[in-house]
PDB file of N, CA and C in Angstrom:
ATOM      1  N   UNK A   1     -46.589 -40.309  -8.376  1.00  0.00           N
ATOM      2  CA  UNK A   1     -45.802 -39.823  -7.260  1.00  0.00           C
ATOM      3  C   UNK A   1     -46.085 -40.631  -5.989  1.00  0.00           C
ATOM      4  N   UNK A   2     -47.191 -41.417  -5.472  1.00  0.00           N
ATOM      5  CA  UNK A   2     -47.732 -41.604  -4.823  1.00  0.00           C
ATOM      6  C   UNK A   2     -47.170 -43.396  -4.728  1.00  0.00           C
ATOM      7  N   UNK A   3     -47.176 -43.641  -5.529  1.00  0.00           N
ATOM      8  CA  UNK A   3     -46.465 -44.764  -5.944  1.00  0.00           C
ATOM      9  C   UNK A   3     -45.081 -45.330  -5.715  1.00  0.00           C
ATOM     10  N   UNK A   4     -44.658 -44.082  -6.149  1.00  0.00           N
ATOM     11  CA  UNK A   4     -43.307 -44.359  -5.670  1.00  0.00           C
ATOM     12  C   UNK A   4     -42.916 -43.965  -3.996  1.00  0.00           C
ATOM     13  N   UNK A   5     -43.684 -42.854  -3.570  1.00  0.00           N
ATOM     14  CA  UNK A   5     -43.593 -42.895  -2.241  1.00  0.00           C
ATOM     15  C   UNK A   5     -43.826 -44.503  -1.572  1.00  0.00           C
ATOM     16  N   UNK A   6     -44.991 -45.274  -2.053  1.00  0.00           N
ATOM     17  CA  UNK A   6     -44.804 -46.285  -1.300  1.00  0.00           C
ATOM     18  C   UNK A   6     -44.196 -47.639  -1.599  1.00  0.00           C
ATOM     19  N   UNK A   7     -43.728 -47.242  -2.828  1.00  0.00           N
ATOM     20  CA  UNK A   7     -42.473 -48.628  -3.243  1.00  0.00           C
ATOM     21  C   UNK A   7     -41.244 -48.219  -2.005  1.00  0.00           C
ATOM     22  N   UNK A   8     -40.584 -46.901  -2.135  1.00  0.00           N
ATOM     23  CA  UNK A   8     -39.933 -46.376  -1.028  1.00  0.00           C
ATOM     24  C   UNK A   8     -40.050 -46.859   0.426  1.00  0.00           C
ATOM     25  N   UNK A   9     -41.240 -46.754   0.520  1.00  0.00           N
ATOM     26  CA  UNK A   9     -42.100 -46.841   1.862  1.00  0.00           C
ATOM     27  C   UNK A   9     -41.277 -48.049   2.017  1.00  0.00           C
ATOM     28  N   UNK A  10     -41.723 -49.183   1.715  1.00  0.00           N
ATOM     29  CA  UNK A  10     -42.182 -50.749   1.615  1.00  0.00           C
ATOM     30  C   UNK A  10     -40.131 -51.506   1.108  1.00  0.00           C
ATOM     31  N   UNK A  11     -39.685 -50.520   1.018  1.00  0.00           N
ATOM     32  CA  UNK A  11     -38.484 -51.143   0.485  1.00  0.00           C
ATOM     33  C   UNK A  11     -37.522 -50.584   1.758  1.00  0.00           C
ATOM     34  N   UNK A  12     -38.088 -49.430   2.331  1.00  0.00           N
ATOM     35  CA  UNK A  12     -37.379 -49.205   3.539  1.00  0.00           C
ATOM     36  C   UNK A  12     -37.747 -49.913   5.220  1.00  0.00           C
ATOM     37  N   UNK A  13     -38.831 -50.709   5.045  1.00  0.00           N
ATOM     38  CA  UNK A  13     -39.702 -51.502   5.837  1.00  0.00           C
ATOM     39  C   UNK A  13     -39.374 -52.803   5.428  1.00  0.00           C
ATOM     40  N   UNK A  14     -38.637 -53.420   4.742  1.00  0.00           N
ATOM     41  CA  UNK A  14     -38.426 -54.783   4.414  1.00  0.00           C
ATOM     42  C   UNK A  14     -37.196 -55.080   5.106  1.00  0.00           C
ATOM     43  N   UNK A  15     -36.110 -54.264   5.463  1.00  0.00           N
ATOM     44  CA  UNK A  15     -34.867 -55.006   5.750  1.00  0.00           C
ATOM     45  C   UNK A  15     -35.263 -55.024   8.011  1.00  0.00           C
ATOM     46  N   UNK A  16     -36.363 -54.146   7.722  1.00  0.00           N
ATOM     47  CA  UNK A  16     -36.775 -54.601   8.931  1.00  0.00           C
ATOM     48  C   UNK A  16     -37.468 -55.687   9.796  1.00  0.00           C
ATOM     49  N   UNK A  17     -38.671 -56.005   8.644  1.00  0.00           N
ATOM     50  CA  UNK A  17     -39.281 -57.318   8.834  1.00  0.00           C
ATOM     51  C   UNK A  17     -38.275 -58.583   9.122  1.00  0.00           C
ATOM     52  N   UNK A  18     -37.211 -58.304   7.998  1.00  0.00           N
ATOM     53  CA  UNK A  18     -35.964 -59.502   7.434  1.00  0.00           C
ATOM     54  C   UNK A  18     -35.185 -59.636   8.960  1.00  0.00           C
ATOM     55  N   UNK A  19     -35.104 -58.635   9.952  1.00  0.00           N
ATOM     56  CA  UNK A  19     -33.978 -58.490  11.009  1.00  0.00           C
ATOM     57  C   UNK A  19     -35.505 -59.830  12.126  1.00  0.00           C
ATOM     58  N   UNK A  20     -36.836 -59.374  12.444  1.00  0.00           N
ATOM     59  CA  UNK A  20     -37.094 -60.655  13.301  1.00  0.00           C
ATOM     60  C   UNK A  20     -36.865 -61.753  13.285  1.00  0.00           C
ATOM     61  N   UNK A  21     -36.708 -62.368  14.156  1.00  0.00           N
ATOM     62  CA  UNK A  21     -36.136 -63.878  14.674  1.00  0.00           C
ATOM     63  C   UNK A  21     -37.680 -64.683  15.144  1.00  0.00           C
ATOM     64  N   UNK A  22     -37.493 -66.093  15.111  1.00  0.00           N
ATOM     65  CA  UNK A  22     -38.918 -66.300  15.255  1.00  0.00           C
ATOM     66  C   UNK A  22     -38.586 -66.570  17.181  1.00  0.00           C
ATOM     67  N   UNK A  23     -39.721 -66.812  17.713  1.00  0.00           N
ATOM     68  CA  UNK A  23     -39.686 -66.789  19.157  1.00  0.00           C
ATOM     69  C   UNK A  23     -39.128 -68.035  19.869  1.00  0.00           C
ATOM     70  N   UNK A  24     -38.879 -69.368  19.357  1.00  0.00           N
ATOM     71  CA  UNK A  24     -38.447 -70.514  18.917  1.00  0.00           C
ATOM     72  C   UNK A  24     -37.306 -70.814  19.011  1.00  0.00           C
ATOM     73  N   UNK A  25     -36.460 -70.416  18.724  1.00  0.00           N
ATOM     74  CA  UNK A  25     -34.949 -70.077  18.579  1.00  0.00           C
ATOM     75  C   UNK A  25     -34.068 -71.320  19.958  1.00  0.00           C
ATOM     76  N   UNK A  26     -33.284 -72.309  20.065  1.00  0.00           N
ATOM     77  CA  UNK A  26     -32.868 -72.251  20.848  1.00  0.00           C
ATOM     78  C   UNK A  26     -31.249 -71.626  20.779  1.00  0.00           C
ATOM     79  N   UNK A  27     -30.299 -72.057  21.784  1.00  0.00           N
ATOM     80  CA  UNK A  27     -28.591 -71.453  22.002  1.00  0.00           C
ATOM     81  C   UNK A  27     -28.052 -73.095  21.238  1.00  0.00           C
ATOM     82  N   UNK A  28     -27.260 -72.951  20.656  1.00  0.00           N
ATOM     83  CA  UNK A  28     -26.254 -73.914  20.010  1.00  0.00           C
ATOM     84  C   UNK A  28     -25.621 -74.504  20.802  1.00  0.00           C
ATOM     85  N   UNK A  29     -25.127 -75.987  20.737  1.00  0.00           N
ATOM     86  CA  UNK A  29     -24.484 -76.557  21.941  1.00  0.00           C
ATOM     87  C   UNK A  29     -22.993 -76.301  21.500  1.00  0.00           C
ATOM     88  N   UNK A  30     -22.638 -76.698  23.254  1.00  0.00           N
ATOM     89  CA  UNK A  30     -21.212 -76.794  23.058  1.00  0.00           C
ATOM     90  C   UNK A  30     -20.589 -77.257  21.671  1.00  0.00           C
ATOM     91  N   UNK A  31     -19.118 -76.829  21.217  1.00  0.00           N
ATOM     92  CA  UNK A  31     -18.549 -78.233  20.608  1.00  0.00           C
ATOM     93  C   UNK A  31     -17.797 -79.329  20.857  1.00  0.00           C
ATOM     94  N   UNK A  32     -17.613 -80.204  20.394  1.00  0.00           N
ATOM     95  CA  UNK A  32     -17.378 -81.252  20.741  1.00  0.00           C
ATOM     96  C   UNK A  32     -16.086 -81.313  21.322  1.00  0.00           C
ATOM     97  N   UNK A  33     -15.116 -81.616  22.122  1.00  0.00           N
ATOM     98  CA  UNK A  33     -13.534 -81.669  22.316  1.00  0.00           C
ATOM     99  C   UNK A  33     -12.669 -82.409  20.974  1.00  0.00           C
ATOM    100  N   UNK A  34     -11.723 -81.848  21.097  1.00  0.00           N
ATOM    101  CA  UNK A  34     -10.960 -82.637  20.111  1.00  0.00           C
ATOM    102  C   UNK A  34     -10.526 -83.951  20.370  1.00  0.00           C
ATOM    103  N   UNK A  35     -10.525 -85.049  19.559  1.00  0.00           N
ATOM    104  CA  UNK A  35     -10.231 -86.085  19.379  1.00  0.00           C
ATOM    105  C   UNK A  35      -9.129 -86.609  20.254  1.00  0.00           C
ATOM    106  N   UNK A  36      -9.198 -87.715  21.204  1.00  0.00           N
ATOM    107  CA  UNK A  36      -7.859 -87.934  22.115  1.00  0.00           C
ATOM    108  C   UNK A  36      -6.879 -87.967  20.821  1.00  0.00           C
ATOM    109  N   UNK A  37      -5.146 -87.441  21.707  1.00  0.00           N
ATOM    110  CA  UNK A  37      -3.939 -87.455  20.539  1.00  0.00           C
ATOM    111  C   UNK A  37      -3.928 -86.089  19.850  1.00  0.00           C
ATOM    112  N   UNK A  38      -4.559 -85.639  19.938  1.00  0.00           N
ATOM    113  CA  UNK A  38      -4.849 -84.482  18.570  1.00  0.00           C
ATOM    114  C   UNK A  38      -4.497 -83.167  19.150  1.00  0.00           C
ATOM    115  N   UNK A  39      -3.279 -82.860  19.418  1.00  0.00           N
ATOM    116  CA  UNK A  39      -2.889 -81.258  20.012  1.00  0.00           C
ATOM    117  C   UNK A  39      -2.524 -80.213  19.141  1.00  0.00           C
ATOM    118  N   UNK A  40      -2.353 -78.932  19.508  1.00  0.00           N
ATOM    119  CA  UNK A  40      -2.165 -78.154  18.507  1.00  0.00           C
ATOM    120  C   UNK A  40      -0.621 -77.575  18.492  1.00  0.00           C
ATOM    121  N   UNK A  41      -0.271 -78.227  19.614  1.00  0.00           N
ATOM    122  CA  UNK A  41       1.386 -77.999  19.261  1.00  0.00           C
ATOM    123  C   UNK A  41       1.708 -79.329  18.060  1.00  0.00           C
ATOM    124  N   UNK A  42       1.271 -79.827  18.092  1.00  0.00           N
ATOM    125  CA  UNK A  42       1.477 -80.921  16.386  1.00  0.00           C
ATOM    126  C   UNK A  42       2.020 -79.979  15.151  1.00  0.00           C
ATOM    127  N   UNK A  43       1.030 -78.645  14.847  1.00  0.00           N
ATOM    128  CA  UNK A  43       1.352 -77.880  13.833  1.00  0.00           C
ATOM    129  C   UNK A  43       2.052 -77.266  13.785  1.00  0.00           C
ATOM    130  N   UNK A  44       2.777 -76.688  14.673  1.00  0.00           N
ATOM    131  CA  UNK A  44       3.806 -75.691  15.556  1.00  0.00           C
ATOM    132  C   UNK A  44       4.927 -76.627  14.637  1.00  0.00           C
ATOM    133  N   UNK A  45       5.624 -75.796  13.569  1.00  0.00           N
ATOM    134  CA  UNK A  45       7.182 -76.602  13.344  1.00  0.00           C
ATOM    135  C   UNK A  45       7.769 -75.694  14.366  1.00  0.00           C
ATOM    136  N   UNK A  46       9.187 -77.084  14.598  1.00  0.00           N
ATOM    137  CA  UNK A  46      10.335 -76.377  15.613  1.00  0.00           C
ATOM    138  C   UNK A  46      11.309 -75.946  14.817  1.00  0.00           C
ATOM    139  N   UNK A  47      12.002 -74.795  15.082  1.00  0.00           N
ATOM    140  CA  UNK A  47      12.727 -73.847  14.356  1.00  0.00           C
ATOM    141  C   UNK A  47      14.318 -74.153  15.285  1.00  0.00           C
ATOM    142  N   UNK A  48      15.418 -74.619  14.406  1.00  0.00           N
ATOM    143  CA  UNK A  48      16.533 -74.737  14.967  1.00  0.00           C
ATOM    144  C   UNK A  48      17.317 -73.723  14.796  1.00  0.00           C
ATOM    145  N   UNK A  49      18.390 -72.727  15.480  1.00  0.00           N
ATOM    146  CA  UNK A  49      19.002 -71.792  14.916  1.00  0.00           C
ATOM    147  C   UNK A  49      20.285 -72.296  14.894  1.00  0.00           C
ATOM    148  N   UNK A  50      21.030 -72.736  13.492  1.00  0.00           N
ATOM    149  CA  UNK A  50      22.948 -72.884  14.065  1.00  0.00           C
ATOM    150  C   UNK A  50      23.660 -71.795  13.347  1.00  0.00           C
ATOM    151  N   UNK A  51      25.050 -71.602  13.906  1.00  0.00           N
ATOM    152  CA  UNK A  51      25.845 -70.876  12.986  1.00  0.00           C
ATOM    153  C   UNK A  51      26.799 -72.037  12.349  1.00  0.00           C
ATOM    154  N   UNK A  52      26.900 -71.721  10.929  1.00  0.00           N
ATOM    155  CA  UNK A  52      27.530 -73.225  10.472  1.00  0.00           C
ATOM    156  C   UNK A  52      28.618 -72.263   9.956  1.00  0.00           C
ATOM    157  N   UNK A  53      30.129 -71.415  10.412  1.00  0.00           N
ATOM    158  CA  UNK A  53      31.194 -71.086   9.341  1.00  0.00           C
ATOM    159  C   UNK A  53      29.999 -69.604   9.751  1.00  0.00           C
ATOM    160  N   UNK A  54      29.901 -68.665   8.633  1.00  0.00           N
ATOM    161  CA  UNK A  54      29.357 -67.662   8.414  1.00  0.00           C
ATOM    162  C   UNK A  54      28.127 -67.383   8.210  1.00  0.00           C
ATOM    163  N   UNK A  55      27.476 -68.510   8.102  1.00  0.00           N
ATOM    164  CA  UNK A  55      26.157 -68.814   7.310  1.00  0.00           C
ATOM    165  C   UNK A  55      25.414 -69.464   8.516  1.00  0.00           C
ATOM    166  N   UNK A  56      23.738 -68.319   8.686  1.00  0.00           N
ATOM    167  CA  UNK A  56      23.424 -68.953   9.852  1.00  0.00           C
ATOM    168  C   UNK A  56      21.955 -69.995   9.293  1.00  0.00           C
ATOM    169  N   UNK A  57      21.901 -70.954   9.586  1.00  0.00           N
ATOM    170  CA  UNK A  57      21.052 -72.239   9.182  1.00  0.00           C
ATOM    171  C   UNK A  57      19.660 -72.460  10.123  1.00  0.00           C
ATOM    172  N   UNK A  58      18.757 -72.164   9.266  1.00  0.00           N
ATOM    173  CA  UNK A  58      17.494 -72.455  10.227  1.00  0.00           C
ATOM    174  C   UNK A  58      16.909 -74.051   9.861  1.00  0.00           C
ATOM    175  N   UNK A  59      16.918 -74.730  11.119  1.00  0.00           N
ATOM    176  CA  UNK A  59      15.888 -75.908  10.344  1.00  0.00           C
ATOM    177  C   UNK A  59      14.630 -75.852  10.831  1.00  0.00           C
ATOM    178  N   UNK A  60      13.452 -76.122  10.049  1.00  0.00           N
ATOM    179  CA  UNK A  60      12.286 -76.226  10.757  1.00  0.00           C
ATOM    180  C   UNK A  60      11.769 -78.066  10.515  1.00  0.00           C
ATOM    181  N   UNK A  61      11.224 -78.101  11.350  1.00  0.00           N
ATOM    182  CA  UNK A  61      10.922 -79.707  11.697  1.00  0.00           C
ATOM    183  C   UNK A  61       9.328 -79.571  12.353  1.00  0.00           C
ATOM    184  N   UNK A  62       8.788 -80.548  11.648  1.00  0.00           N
ATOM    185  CA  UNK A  62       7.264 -80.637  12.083  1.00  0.00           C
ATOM    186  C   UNK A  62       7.076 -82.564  12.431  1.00  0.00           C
ATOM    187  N   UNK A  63       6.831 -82.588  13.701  1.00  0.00           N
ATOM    188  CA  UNK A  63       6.708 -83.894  14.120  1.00  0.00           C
ATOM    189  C   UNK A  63       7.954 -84.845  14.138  1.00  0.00           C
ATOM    190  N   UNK A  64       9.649 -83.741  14.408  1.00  0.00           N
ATOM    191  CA  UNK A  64      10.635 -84.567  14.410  1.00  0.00           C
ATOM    192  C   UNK A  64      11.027 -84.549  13.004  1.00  0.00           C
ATOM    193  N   UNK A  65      10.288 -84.289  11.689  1.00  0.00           N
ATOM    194  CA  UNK A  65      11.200 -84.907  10.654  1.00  0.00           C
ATOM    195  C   UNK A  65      11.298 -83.561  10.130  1.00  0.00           C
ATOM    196  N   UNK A  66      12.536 -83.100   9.444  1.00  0.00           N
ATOM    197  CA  UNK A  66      13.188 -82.287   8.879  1.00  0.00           C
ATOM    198  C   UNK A  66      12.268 -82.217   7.542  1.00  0.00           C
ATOM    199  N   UNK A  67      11.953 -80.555   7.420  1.00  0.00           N
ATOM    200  CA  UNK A  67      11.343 -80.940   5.926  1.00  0.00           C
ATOM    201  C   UNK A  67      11.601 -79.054   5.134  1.00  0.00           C
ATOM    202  N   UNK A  68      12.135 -78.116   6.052  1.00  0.00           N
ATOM    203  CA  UNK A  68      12.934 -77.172   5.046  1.00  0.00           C
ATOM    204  C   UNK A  68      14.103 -76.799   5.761  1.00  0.00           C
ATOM    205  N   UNK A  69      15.117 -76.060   5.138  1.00  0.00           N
ATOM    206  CA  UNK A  69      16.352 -75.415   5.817  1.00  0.00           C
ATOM    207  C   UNK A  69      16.820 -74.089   5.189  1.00  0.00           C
ATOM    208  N   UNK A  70      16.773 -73.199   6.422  1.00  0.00           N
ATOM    209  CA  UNK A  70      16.636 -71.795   5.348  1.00  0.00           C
ATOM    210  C   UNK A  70      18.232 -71.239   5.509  1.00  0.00           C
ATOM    211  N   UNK A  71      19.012 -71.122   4.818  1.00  0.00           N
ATOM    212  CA  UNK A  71      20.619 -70.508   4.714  1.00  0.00           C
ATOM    213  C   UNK A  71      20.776 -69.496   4.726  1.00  0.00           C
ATOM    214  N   UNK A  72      21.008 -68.542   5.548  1.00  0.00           N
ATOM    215  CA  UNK A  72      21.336 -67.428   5.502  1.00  0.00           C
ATOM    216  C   UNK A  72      22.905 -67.097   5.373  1.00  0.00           C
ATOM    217  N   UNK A  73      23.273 -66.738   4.731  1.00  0.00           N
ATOM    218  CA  UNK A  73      24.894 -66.756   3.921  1.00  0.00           C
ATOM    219  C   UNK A  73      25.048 -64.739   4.741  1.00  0.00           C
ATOM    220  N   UNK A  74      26.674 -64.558   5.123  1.00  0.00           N
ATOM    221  CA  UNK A  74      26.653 -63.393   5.567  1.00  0.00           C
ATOM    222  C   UNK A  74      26.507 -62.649   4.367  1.00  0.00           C
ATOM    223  N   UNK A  75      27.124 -62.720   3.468  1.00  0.00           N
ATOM    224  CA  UNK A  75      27.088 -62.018   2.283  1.00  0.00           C
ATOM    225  C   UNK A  75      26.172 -62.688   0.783  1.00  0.00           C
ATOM    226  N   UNK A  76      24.981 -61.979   0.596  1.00  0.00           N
ATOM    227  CA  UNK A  76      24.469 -62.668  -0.391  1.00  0.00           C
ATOM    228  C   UNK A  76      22.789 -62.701   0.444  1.00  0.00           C
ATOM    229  N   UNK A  77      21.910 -63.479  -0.485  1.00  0.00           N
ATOM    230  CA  UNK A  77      20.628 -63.222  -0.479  1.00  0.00           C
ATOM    231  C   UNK A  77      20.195 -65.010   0.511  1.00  0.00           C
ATOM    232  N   UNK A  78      19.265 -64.797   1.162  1.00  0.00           N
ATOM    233  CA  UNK A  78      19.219 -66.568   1.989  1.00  0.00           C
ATOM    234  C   UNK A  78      18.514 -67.487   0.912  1.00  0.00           C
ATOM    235  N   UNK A  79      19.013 -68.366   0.999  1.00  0.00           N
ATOM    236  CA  UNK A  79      18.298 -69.684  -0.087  1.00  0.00           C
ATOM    237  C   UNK A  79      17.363 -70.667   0.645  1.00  0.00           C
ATOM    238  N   UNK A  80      16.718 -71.428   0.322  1.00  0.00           N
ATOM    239  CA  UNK A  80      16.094 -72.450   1.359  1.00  0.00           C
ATOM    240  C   UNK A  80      16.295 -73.632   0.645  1.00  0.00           C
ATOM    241  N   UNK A  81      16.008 -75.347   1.163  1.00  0.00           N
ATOM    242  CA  UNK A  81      16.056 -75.860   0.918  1.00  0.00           C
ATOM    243  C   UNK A  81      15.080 -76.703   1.153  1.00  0.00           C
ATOM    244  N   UNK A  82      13.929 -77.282   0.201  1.00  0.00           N
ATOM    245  CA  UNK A  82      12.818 -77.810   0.526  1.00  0.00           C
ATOM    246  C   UNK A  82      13.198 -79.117   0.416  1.00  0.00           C
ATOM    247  N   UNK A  83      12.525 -80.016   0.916  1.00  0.00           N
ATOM    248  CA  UNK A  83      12.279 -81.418   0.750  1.00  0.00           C
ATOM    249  C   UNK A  83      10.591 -81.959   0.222  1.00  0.00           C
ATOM    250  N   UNK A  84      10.150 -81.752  -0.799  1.00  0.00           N
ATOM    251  CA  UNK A  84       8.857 -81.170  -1.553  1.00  0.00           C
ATOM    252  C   UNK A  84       8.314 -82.836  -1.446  1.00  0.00           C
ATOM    253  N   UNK A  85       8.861 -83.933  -1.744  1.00  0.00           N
ATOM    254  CA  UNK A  85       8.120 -85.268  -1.750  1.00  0.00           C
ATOM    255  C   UNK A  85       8.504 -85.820  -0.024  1.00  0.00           C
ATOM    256  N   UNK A  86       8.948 -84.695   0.880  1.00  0.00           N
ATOM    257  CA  UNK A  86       9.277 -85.954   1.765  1.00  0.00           C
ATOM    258  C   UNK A  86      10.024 -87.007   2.252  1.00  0.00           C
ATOM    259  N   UNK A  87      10.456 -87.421   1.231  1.00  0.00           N
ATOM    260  CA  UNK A  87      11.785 -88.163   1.144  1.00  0.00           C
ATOM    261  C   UNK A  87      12.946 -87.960   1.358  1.00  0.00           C
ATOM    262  N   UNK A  88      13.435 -87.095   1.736  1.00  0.00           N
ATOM    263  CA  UNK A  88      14.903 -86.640   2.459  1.00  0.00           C
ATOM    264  C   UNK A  88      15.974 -86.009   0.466  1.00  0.00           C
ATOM    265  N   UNK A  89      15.136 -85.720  -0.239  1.00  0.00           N
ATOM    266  CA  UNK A  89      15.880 -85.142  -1.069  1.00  0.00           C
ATOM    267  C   UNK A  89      15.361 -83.910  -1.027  1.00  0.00           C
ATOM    268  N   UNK A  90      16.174 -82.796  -1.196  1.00  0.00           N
ATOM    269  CA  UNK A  90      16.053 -81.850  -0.404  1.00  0.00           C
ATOM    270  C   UNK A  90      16.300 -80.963  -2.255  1.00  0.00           C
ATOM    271  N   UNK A  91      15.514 -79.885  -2.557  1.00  0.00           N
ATOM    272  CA  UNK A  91      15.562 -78.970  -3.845  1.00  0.00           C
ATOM    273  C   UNK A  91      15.870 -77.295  -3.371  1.00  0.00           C
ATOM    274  N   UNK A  92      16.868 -76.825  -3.859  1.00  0.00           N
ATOM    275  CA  UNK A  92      17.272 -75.420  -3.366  1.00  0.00           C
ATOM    276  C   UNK A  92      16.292 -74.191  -4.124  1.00  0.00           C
ATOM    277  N   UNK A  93      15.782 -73.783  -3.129  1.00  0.00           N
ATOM    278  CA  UNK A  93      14.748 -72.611  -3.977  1.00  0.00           C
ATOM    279  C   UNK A  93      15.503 -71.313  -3.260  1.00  0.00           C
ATOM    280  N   UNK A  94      15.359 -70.449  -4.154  1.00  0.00           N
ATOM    281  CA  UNK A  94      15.946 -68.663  -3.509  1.00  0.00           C
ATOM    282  C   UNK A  94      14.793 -67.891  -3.916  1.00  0.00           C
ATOM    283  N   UNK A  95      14.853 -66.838  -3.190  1.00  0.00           N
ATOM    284  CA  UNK A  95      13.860 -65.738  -3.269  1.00  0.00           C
ATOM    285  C   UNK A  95      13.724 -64.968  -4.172  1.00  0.00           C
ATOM    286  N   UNK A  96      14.784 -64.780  -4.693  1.00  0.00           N
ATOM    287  CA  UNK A  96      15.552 -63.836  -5.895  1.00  0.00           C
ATOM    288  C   UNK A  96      14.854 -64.491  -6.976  1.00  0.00           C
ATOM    289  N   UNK A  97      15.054 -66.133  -7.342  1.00  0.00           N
ATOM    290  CA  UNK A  97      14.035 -66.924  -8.633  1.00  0.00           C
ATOM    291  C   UNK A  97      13.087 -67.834  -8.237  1.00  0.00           C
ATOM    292  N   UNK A  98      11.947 -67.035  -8.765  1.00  0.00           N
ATOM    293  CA  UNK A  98      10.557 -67.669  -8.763  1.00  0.00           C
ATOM    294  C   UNK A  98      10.915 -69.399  -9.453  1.00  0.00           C
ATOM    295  N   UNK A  99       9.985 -70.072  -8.975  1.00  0.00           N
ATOM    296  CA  UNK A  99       9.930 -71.394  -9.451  1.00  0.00           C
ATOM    297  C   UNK A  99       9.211 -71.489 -10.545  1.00  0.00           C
ATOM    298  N   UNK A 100       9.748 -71.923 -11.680  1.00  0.00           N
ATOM    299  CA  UNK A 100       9.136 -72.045 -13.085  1.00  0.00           C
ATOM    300  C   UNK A 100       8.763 -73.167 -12.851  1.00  0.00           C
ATOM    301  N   UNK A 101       7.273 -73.642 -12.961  1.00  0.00           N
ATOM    302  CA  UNK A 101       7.002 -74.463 -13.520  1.00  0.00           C
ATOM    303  C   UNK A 101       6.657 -74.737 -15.124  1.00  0.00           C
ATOM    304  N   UNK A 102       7.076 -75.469 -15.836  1.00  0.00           N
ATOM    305  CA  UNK A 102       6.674 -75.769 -17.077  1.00  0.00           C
ATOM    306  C   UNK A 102       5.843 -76.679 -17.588  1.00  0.00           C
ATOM    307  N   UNK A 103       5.375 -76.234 -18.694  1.00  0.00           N
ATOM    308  CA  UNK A 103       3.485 -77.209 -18.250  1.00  0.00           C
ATOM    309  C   UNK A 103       4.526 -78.126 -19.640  1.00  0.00           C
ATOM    310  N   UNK A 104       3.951 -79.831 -19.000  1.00  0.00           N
ATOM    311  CA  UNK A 104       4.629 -80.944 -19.873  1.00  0.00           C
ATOM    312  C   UNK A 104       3.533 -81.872 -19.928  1.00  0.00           C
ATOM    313  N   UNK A 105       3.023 -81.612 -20.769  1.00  0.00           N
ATOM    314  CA  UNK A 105       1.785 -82.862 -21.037  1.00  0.00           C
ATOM    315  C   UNK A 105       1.677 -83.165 -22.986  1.00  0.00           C
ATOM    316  N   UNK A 106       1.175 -84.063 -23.055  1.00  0.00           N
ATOM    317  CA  UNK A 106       1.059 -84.722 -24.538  1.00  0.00           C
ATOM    318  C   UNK A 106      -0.640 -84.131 -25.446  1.00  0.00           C
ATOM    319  N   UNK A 107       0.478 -83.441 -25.931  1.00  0.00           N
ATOM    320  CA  UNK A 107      -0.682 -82.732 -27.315  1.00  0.00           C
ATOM    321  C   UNK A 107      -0.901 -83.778 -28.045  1.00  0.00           C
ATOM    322  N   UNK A 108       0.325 -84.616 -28.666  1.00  0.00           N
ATOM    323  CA  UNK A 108      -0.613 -85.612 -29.673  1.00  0.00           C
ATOM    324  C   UNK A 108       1.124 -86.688 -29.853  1.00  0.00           C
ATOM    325  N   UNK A 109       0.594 -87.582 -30.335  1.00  0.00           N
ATOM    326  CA  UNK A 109       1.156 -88.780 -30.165  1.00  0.00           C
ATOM    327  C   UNK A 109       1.481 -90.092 -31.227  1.00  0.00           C
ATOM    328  N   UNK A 110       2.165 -90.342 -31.544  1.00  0.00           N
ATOM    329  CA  UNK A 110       1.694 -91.272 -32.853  1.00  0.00           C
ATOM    330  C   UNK A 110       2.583 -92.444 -32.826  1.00  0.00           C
TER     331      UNK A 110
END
């Protein structure tokens, strides 16, 4: 009984020892500024709103270059249009269908 009182003891006295700091300690310095050029409106895409006919067209653009366009159609569900390599070819994804990818690699070969 006595025993376990002081495993108890000693296990409720440990997360206390664990909380001192040694006397040593200094404050962390500043950090460094960011790199000349380097702002954080960079990440900020710009969001265009048009009405094209019925269908209202968002473009978003990060650093000037066009890279999705979201369609909102009056009637019907909005589609987007990615440009996934960059290159100004642009792939229509909707919300409604998930993107299948299909796994294509070589089992065997002869």
């Amino acid at each position: 009984m006595h025993r376990k009182l002081l495993v108890l003891a000693l296990a409720c006295a440990l997360p206390a020892f664990a909380q001192q700091r040694p006397a040593d300690l200094q404050p962390l310095p500043e950090p460094p500024p960011p790199p000349p050029g380097l702002i954080e409106d960079d990440f900020e895409p710009e969001v265009t709103i048009v009405q094209r006919g019925g269908d209202t067209v968002e473009e978003y653009r990060l650093r000037g270059k066009l890279y999705m366009v979201k369609v909102t159609p009056p009637h019907g569900t909005p589609y987007y249009l990615v440009d996934p390599q960059g290159d100004g070819n642009f792939v229509r994804h909707s919300d409604a269908a998930p993107v299948l990818s299909v796994p294509m690699w070589v089992i065997r070969s002869w």
